[in-house]
C-alpha atoms as a PDB file:
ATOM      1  CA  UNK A   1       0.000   0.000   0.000  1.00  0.00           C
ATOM      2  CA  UNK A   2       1.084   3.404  -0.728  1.00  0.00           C
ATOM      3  CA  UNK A   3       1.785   6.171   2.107  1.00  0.00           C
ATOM      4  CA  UNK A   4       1.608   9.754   1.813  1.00  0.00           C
ATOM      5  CA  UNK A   5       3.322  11.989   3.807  1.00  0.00           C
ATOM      6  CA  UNK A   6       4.554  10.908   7.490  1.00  0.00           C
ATOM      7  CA  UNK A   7       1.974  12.239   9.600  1.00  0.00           C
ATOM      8  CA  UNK A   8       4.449  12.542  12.611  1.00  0.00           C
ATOM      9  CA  UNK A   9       6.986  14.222  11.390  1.00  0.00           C
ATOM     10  CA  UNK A  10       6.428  15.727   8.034  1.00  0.00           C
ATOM     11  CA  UNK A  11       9.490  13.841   6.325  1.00  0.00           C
ATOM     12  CA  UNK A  12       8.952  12.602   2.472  1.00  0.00           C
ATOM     13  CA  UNK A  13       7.494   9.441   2.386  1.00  0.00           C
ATOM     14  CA  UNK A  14       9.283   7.024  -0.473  1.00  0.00           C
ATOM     15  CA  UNK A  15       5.872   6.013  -1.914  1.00  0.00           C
ATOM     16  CA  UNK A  16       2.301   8.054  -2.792  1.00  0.00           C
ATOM     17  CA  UNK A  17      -0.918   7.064  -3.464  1.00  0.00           C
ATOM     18  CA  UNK A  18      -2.074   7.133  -7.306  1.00  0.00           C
ATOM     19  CA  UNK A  19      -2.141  10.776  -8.390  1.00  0.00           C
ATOM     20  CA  UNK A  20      -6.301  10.489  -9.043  1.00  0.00           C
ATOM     21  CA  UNK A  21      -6.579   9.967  -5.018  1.00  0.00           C
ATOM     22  CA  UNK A  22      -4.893  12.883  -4.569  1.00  0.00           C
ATOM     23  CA  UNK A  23      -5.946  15.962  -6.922  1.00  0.00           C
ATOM     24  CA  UNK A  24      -9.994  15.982  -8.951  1.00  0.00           C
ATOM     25  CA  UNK A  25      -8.405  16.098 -12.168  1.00  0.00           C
ATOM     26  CA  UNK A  26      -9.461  13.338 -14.761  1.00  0.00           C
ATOM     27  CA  UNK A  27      -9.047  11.999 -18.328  1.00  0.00           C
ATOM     28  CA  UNK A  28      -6.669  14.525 -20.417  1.00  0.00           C
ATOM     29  CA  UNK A  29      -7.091  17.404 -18.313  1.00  0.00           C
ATOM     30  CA  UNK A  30      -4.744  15.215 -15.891  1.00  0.00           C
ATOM     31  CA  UNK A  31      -0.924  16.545 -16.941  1.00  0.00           C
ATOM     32  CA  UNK A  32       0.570  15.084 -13.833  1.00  0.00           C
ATOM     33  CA  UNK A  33       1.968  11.214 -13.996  1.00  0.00           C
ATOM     34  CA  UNK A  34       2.940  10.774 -10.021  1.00  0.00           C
ATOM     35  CA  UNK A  35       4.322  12.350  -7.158  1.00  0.00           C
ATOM     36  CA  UNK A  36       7.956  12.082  -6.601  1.00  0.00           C
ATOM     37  CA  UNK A  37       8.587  14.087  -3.583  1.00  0.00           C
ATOM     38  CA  UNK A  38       6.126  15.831  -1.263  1.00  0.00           C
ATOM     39  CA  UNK A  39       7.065  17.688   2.425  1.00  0.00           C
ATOM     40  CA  UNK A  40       5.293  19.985   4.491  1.00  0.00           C
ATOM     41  CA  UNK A  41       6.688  22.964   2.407  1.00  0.00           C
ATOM     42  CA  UNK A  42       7.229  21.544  -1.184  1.00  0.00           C
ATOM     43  CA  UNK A  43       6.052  19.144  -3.690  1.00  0.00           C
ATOM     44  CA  UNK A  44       7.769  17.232  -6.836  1.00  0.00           C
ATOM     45  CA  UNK A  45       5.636  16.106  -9.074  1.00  0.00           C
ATOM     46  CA  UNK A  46       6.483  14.112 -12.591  1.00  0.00           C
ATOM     47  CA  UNK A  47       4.778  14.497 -16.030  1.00  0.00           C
ATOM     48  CA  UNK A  48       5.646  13.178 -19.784  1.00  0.00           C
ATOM     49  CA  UNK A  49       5.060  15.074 -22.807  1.00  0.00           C
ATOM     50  CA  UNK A  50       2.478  13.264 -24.612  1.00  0.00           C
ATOM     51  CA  UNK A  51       1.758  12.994 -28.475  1.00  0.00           C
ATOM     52  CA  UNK A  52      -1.437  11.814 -28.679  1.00  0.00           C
ATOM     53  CA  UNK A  53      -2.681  14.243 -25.918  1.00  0.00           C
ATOM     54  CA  UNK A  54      -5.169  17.117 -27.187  1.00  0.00           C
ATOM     55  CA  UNK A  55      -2.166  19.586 -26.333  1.00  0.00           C
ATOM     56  CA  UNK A  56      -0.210  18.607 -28.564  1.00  0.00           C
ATOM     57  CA  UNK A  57       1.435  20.605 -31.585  1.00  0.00           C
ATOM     58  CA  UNK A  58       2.389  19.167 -35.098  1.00  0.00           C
ATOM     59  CA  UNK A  59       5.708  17.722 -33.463  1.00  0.00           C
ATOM     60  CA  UNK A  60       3.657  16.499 -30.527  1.00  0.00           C
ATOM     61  CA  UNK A  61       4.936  19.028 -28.085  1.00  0.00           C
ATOM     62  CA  UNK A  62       3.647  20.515 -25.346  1.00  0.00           C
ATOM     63  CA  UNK A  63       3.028  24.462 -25.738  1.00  0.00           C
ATOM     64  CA  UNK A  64       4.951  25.922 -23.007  1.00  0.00           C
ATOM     65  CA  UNK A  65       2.236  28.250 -22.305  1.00  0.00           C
ATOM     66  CA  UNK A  66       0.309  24.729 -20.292  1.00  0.00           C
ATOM     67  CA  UNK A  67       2.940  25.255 -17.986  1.00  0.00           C
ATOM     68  CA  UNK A  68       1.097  27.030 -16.066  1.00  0.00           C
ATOM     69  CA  UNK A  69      -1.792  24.411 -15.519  1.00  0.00           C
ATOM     70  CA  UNK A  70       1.074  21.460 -14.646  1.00  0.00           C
ATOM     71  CA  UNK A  71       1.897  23.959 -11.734  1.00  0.00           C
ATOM     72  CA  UNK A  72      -1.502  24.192 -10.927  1.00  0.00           C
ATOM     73  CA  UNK A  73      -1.666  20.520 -10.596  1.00  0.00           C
ATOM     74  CA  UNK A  74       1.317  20.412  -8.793  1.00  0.00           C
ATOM     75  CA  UNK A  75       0.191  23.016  -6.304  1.00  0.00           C
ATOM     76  CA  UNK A  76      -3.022  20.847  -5.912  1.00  0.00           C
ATOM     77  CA  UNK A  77      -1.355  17.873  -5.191  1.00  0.00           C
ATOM     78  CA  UNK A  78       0.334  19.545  -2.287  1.00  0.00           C
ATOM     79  CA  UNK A  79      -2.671  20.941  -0.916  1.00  0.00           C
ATOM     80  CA  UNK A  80      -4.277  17.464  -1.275  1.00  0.00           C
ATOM     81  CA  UNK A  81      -1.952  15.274   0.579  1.00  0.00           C
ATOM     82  CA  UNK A  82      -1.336  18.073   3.508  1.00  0.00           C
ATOM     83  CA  UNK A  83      -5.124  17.435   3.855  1.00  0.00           C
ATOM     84  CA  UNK A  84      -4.909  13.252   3.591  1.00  0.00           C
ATOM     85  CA  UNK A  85      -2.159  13.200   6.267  1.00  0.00           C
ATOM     86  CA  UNK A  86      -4.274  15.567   8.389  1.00  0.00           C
ATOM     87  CA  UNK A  87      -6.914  12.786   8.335  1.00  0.00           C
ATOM     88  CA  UNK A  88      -9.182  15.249   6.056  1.00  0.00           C
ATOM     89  CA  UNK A  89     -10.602  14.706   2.088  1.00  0.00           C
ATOM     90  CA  UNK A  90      -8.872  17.271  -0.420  1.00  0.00           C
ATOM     91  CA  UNK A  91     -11.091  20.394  -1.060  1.00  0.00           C
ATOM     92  CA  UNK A  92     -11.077  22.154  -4.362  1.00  0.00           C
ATOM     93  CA  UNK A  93      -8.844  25.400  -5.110  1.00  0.00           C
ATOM     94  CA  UNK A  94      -8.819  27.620  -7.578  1.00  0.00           C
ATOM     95  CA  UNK A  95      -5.934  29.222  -9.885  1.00  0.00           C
ATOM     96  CA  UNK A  96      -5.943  32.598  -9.335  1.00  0.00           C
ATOM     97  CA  UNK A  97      -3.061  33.389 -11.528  1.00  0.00           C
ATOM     98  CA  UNK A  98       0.320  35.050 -12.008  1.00  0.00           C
ATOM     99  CA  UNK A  99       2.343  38.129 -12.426  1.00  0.00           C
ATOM    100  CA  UNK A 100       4.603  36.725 -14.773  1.00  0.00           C
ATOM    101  CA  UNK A 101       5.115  33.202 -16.112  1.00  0.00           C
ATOM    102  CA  UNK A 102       8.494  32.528 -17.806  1.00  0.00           C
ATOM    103  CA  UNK A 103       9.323  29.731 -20.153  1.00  0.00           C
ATOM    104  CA  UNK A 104      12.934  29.239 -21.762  1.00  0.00           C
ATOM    105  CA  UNK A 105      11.514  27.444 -25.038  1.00  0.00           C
ATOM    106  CA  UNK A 106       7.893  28.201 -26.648  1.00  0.00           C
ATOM    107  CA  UNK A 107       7.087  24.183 -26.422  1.00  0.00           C
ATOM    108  CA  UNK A 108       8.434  21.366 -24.236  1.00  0.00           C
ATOM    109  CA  UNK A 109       9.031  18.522 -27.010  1.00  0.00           C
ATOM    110  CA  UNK A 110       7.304  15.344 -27.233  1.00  0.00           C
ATOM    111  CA  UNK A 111       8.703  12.629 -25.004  1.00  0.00           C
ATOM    112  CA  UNK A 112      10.555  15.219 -22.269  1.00  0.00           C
ATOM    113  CA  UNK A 113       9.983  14.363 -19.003  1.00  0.00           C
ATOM    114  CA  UNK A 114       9.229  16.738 -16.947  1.00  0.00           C
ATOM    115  CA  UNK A 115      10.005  17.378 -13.160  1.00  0.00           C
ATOM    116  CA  UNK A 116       7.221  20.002 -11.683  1.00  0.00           C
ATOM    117  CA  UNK A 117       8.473  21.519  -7.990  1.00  0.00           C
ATOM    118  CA  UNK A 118       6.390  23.767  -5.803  1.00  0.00           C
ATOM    119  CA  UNK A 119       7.409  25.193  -2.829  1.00  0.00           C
ATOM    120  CA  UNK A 120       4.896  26.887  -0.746  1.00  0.00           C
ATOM    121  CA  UNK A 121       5.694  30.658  -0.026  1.00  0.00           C
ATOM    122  CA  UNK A 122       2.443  31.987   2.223  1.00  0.00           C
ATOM    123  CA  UNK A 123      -0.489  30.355   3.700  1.00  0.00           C
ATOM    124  CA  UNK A 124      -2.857  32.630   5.334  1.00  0.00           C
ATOM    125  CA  UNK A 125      -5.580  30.993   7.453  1.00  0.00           C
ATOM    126  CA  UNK A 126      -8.339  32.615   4.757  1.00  0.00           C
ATOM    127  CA  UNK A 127      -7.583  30.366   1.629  1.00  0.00           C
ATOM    128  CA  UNK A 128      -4.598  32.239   0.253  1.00  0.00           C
ATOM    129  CA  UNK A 129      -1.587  31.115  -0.728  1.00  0.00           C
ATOM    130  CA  UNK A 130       1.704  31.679  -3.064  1.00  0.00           C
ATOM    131  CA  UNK A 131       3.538  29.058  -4.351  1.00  0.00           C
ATOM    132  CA  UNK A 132       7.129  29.314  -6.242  1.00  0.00           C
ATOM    133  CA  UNK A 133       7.203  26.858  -9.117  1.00  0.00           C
ATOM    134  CA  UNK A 134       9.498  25.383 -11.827  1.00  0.00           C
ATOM    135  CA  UNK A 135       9.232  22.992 -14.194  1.00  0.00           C
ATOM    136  CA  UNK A 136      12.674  21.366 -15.124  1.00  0.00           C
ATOM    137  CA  UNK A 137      14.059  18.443 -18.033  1.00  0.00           C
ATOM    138  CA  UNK A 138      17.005  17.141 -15.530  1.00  0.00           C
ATOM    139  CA  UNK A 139      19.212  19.536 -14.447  1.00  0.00           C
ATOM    140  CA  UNK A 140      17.540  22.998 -16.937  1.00  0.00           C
ATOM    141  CA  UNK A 141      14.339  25.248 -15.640  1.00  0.00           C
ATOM    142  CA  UNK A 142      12.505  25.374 -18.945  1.00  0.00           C
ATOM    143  CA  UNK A 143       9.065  27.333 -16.708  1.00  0.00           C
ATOM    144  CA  UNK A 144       8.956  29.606 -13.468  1.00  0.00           C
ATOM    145  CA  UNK A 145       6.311  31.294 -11.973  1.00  0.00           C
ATOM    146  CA  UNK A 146       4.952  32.498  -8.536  1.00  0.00           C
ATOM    147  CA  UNK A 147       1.897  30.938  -8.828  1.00  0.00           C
ATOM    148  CA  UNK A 148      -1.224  32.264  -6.361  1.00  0.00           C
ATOM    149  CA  UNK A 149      -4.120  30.237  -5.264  1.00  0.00           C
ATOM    150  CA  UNK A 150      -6.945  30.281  -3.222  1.00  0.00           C
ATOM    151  CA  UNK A 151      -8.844  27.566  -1.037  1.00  0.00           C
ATOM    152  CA  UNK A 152     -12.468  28.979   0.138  1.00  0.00           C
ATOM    153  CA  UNK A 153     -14.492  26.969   2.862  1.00  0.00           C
ATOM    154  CA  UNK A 154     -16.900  25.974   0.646  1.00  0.00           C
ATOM    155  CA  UNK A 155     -15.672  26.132  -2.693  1.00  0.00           C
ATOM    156  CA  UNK A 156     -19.941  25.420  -4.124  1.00  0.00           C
ATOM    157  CA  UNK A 157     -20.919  28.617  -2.813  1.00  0.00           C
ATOM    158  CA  UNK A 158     -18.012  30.170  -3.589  1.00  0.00           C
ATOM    159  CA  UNK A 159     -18.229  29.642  -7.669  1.00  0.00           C
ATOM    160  CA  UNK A 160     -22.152  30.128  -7.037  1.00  0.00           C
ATOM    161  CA  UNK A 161     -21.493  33.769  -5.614  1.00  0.00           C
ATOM    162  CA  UNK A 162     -18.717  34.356  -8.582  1.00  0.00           C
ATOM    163  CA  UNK A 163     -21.093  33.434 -11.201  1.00  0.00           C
ATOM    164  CA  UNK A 164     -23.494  35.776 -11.456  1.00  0.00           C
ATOM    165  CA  UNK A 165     -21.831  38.469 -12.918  1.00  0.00           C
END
C-alpha cells in the first residue's frame, strides 16, 4: 500500500498514493503522472510530454504556455496530501493566476519528461496562498512562476457567488 506523507513528522514518504486519489483532475485534463517528492513545504511532481494528448502541436509538443496548468496541478497535489495526512478529504482550489510566467523554449518537445516543484511561499488561514514553481528536463528550468491560489471553505458557494456576474 502506498503512504503519503509521514503524519508525525512531516518527512517525504518514499511512496504516494495514485495521483487520481490525490488531486480531482481526470481523463486529459490530468498533466501530472505521479508524485515524486512531497514535504510539508514543497512538492515534486512528474509528467511526460504526450503525443497523442489534445495539447499537442504538429511535433507532438507541449506548448509551453500549459505550464502554467502542470503547476496548478502540482500546487493541488500539495494541498491534497497536507489534507490526507491531516486525516481530512482534499477540497477544491482555484488558480488565481500570475504576475509573470516565464518559459525558456515556446514548447516542451514530445517525449521530455518533466520534473514540476512547488514550494509553498504563504499560507494565510483565509484560503490564500503563493507558491514558487518550476518545471525542469534534468538539471535545466525550462518554466517559473509564482503561482497564487486560493482555497475557500466551501468552494460550491463560492463559484455560485462568482457566477453571477
Amino acid at each position: 500500500m502506498n503512504q503519503p506523507l509521514s503524519q508525525s513528522t512531516g518527512e517525504v514518504a518514499s511512496t504516494f498514493p495514485p495521483i487520481e486519489a490525490i488531486i480531482p483532475h481526470r481523463g486529459t485534463m490530468l498533466l501530472l503522472d505521479s508524485i515524486a517528492v512531497c514535504s510539508d513545504a514543497s512538492l515534486t511532481a512528474l509528467a511526460s510530454v504526450r503525443a497523442d494528448a489534445w495539447y499537442a502541436d504538429a511535433q507532438g509538443a507541449m506548448p509551453a504556455w500549459i505550464g502554467i496548468e502542470l503547476m496548478a496541478q502540482g500546487i493541488a497535489a500539495h494541498v491534497g496530501l497536507l489534507s490526507m495526512r491531516a486525516g481530512k478529504p482534499a477540497r477544491p482550489g482555484v488558480l488565481l493566476g500570475t504576475r509573470r510566467y516565464e518559459a525558456s523554449c515556446p514548447a516542451f518537445a514530445c517525449g521530455t519528461p518533466l520534473r514540476v516543484s512547488v514550494n509553498e511561499l504563504l499560507r494565510s488561514e483565509e484560503g490564500h496562498g503563493a507558491y514558487g514553481c518550476t518545471i525542469n528536463q534534468g538539471s535545466e528550468i525550462l518554466a517559473e512562476a509564482t503561482v497564487k491560489v486560493y482555497q475557500p471553505r466551501d468552494f460550491q458557494t463560492f463559484i455560485e457567488e462568482n457566477s453571477r456576474s
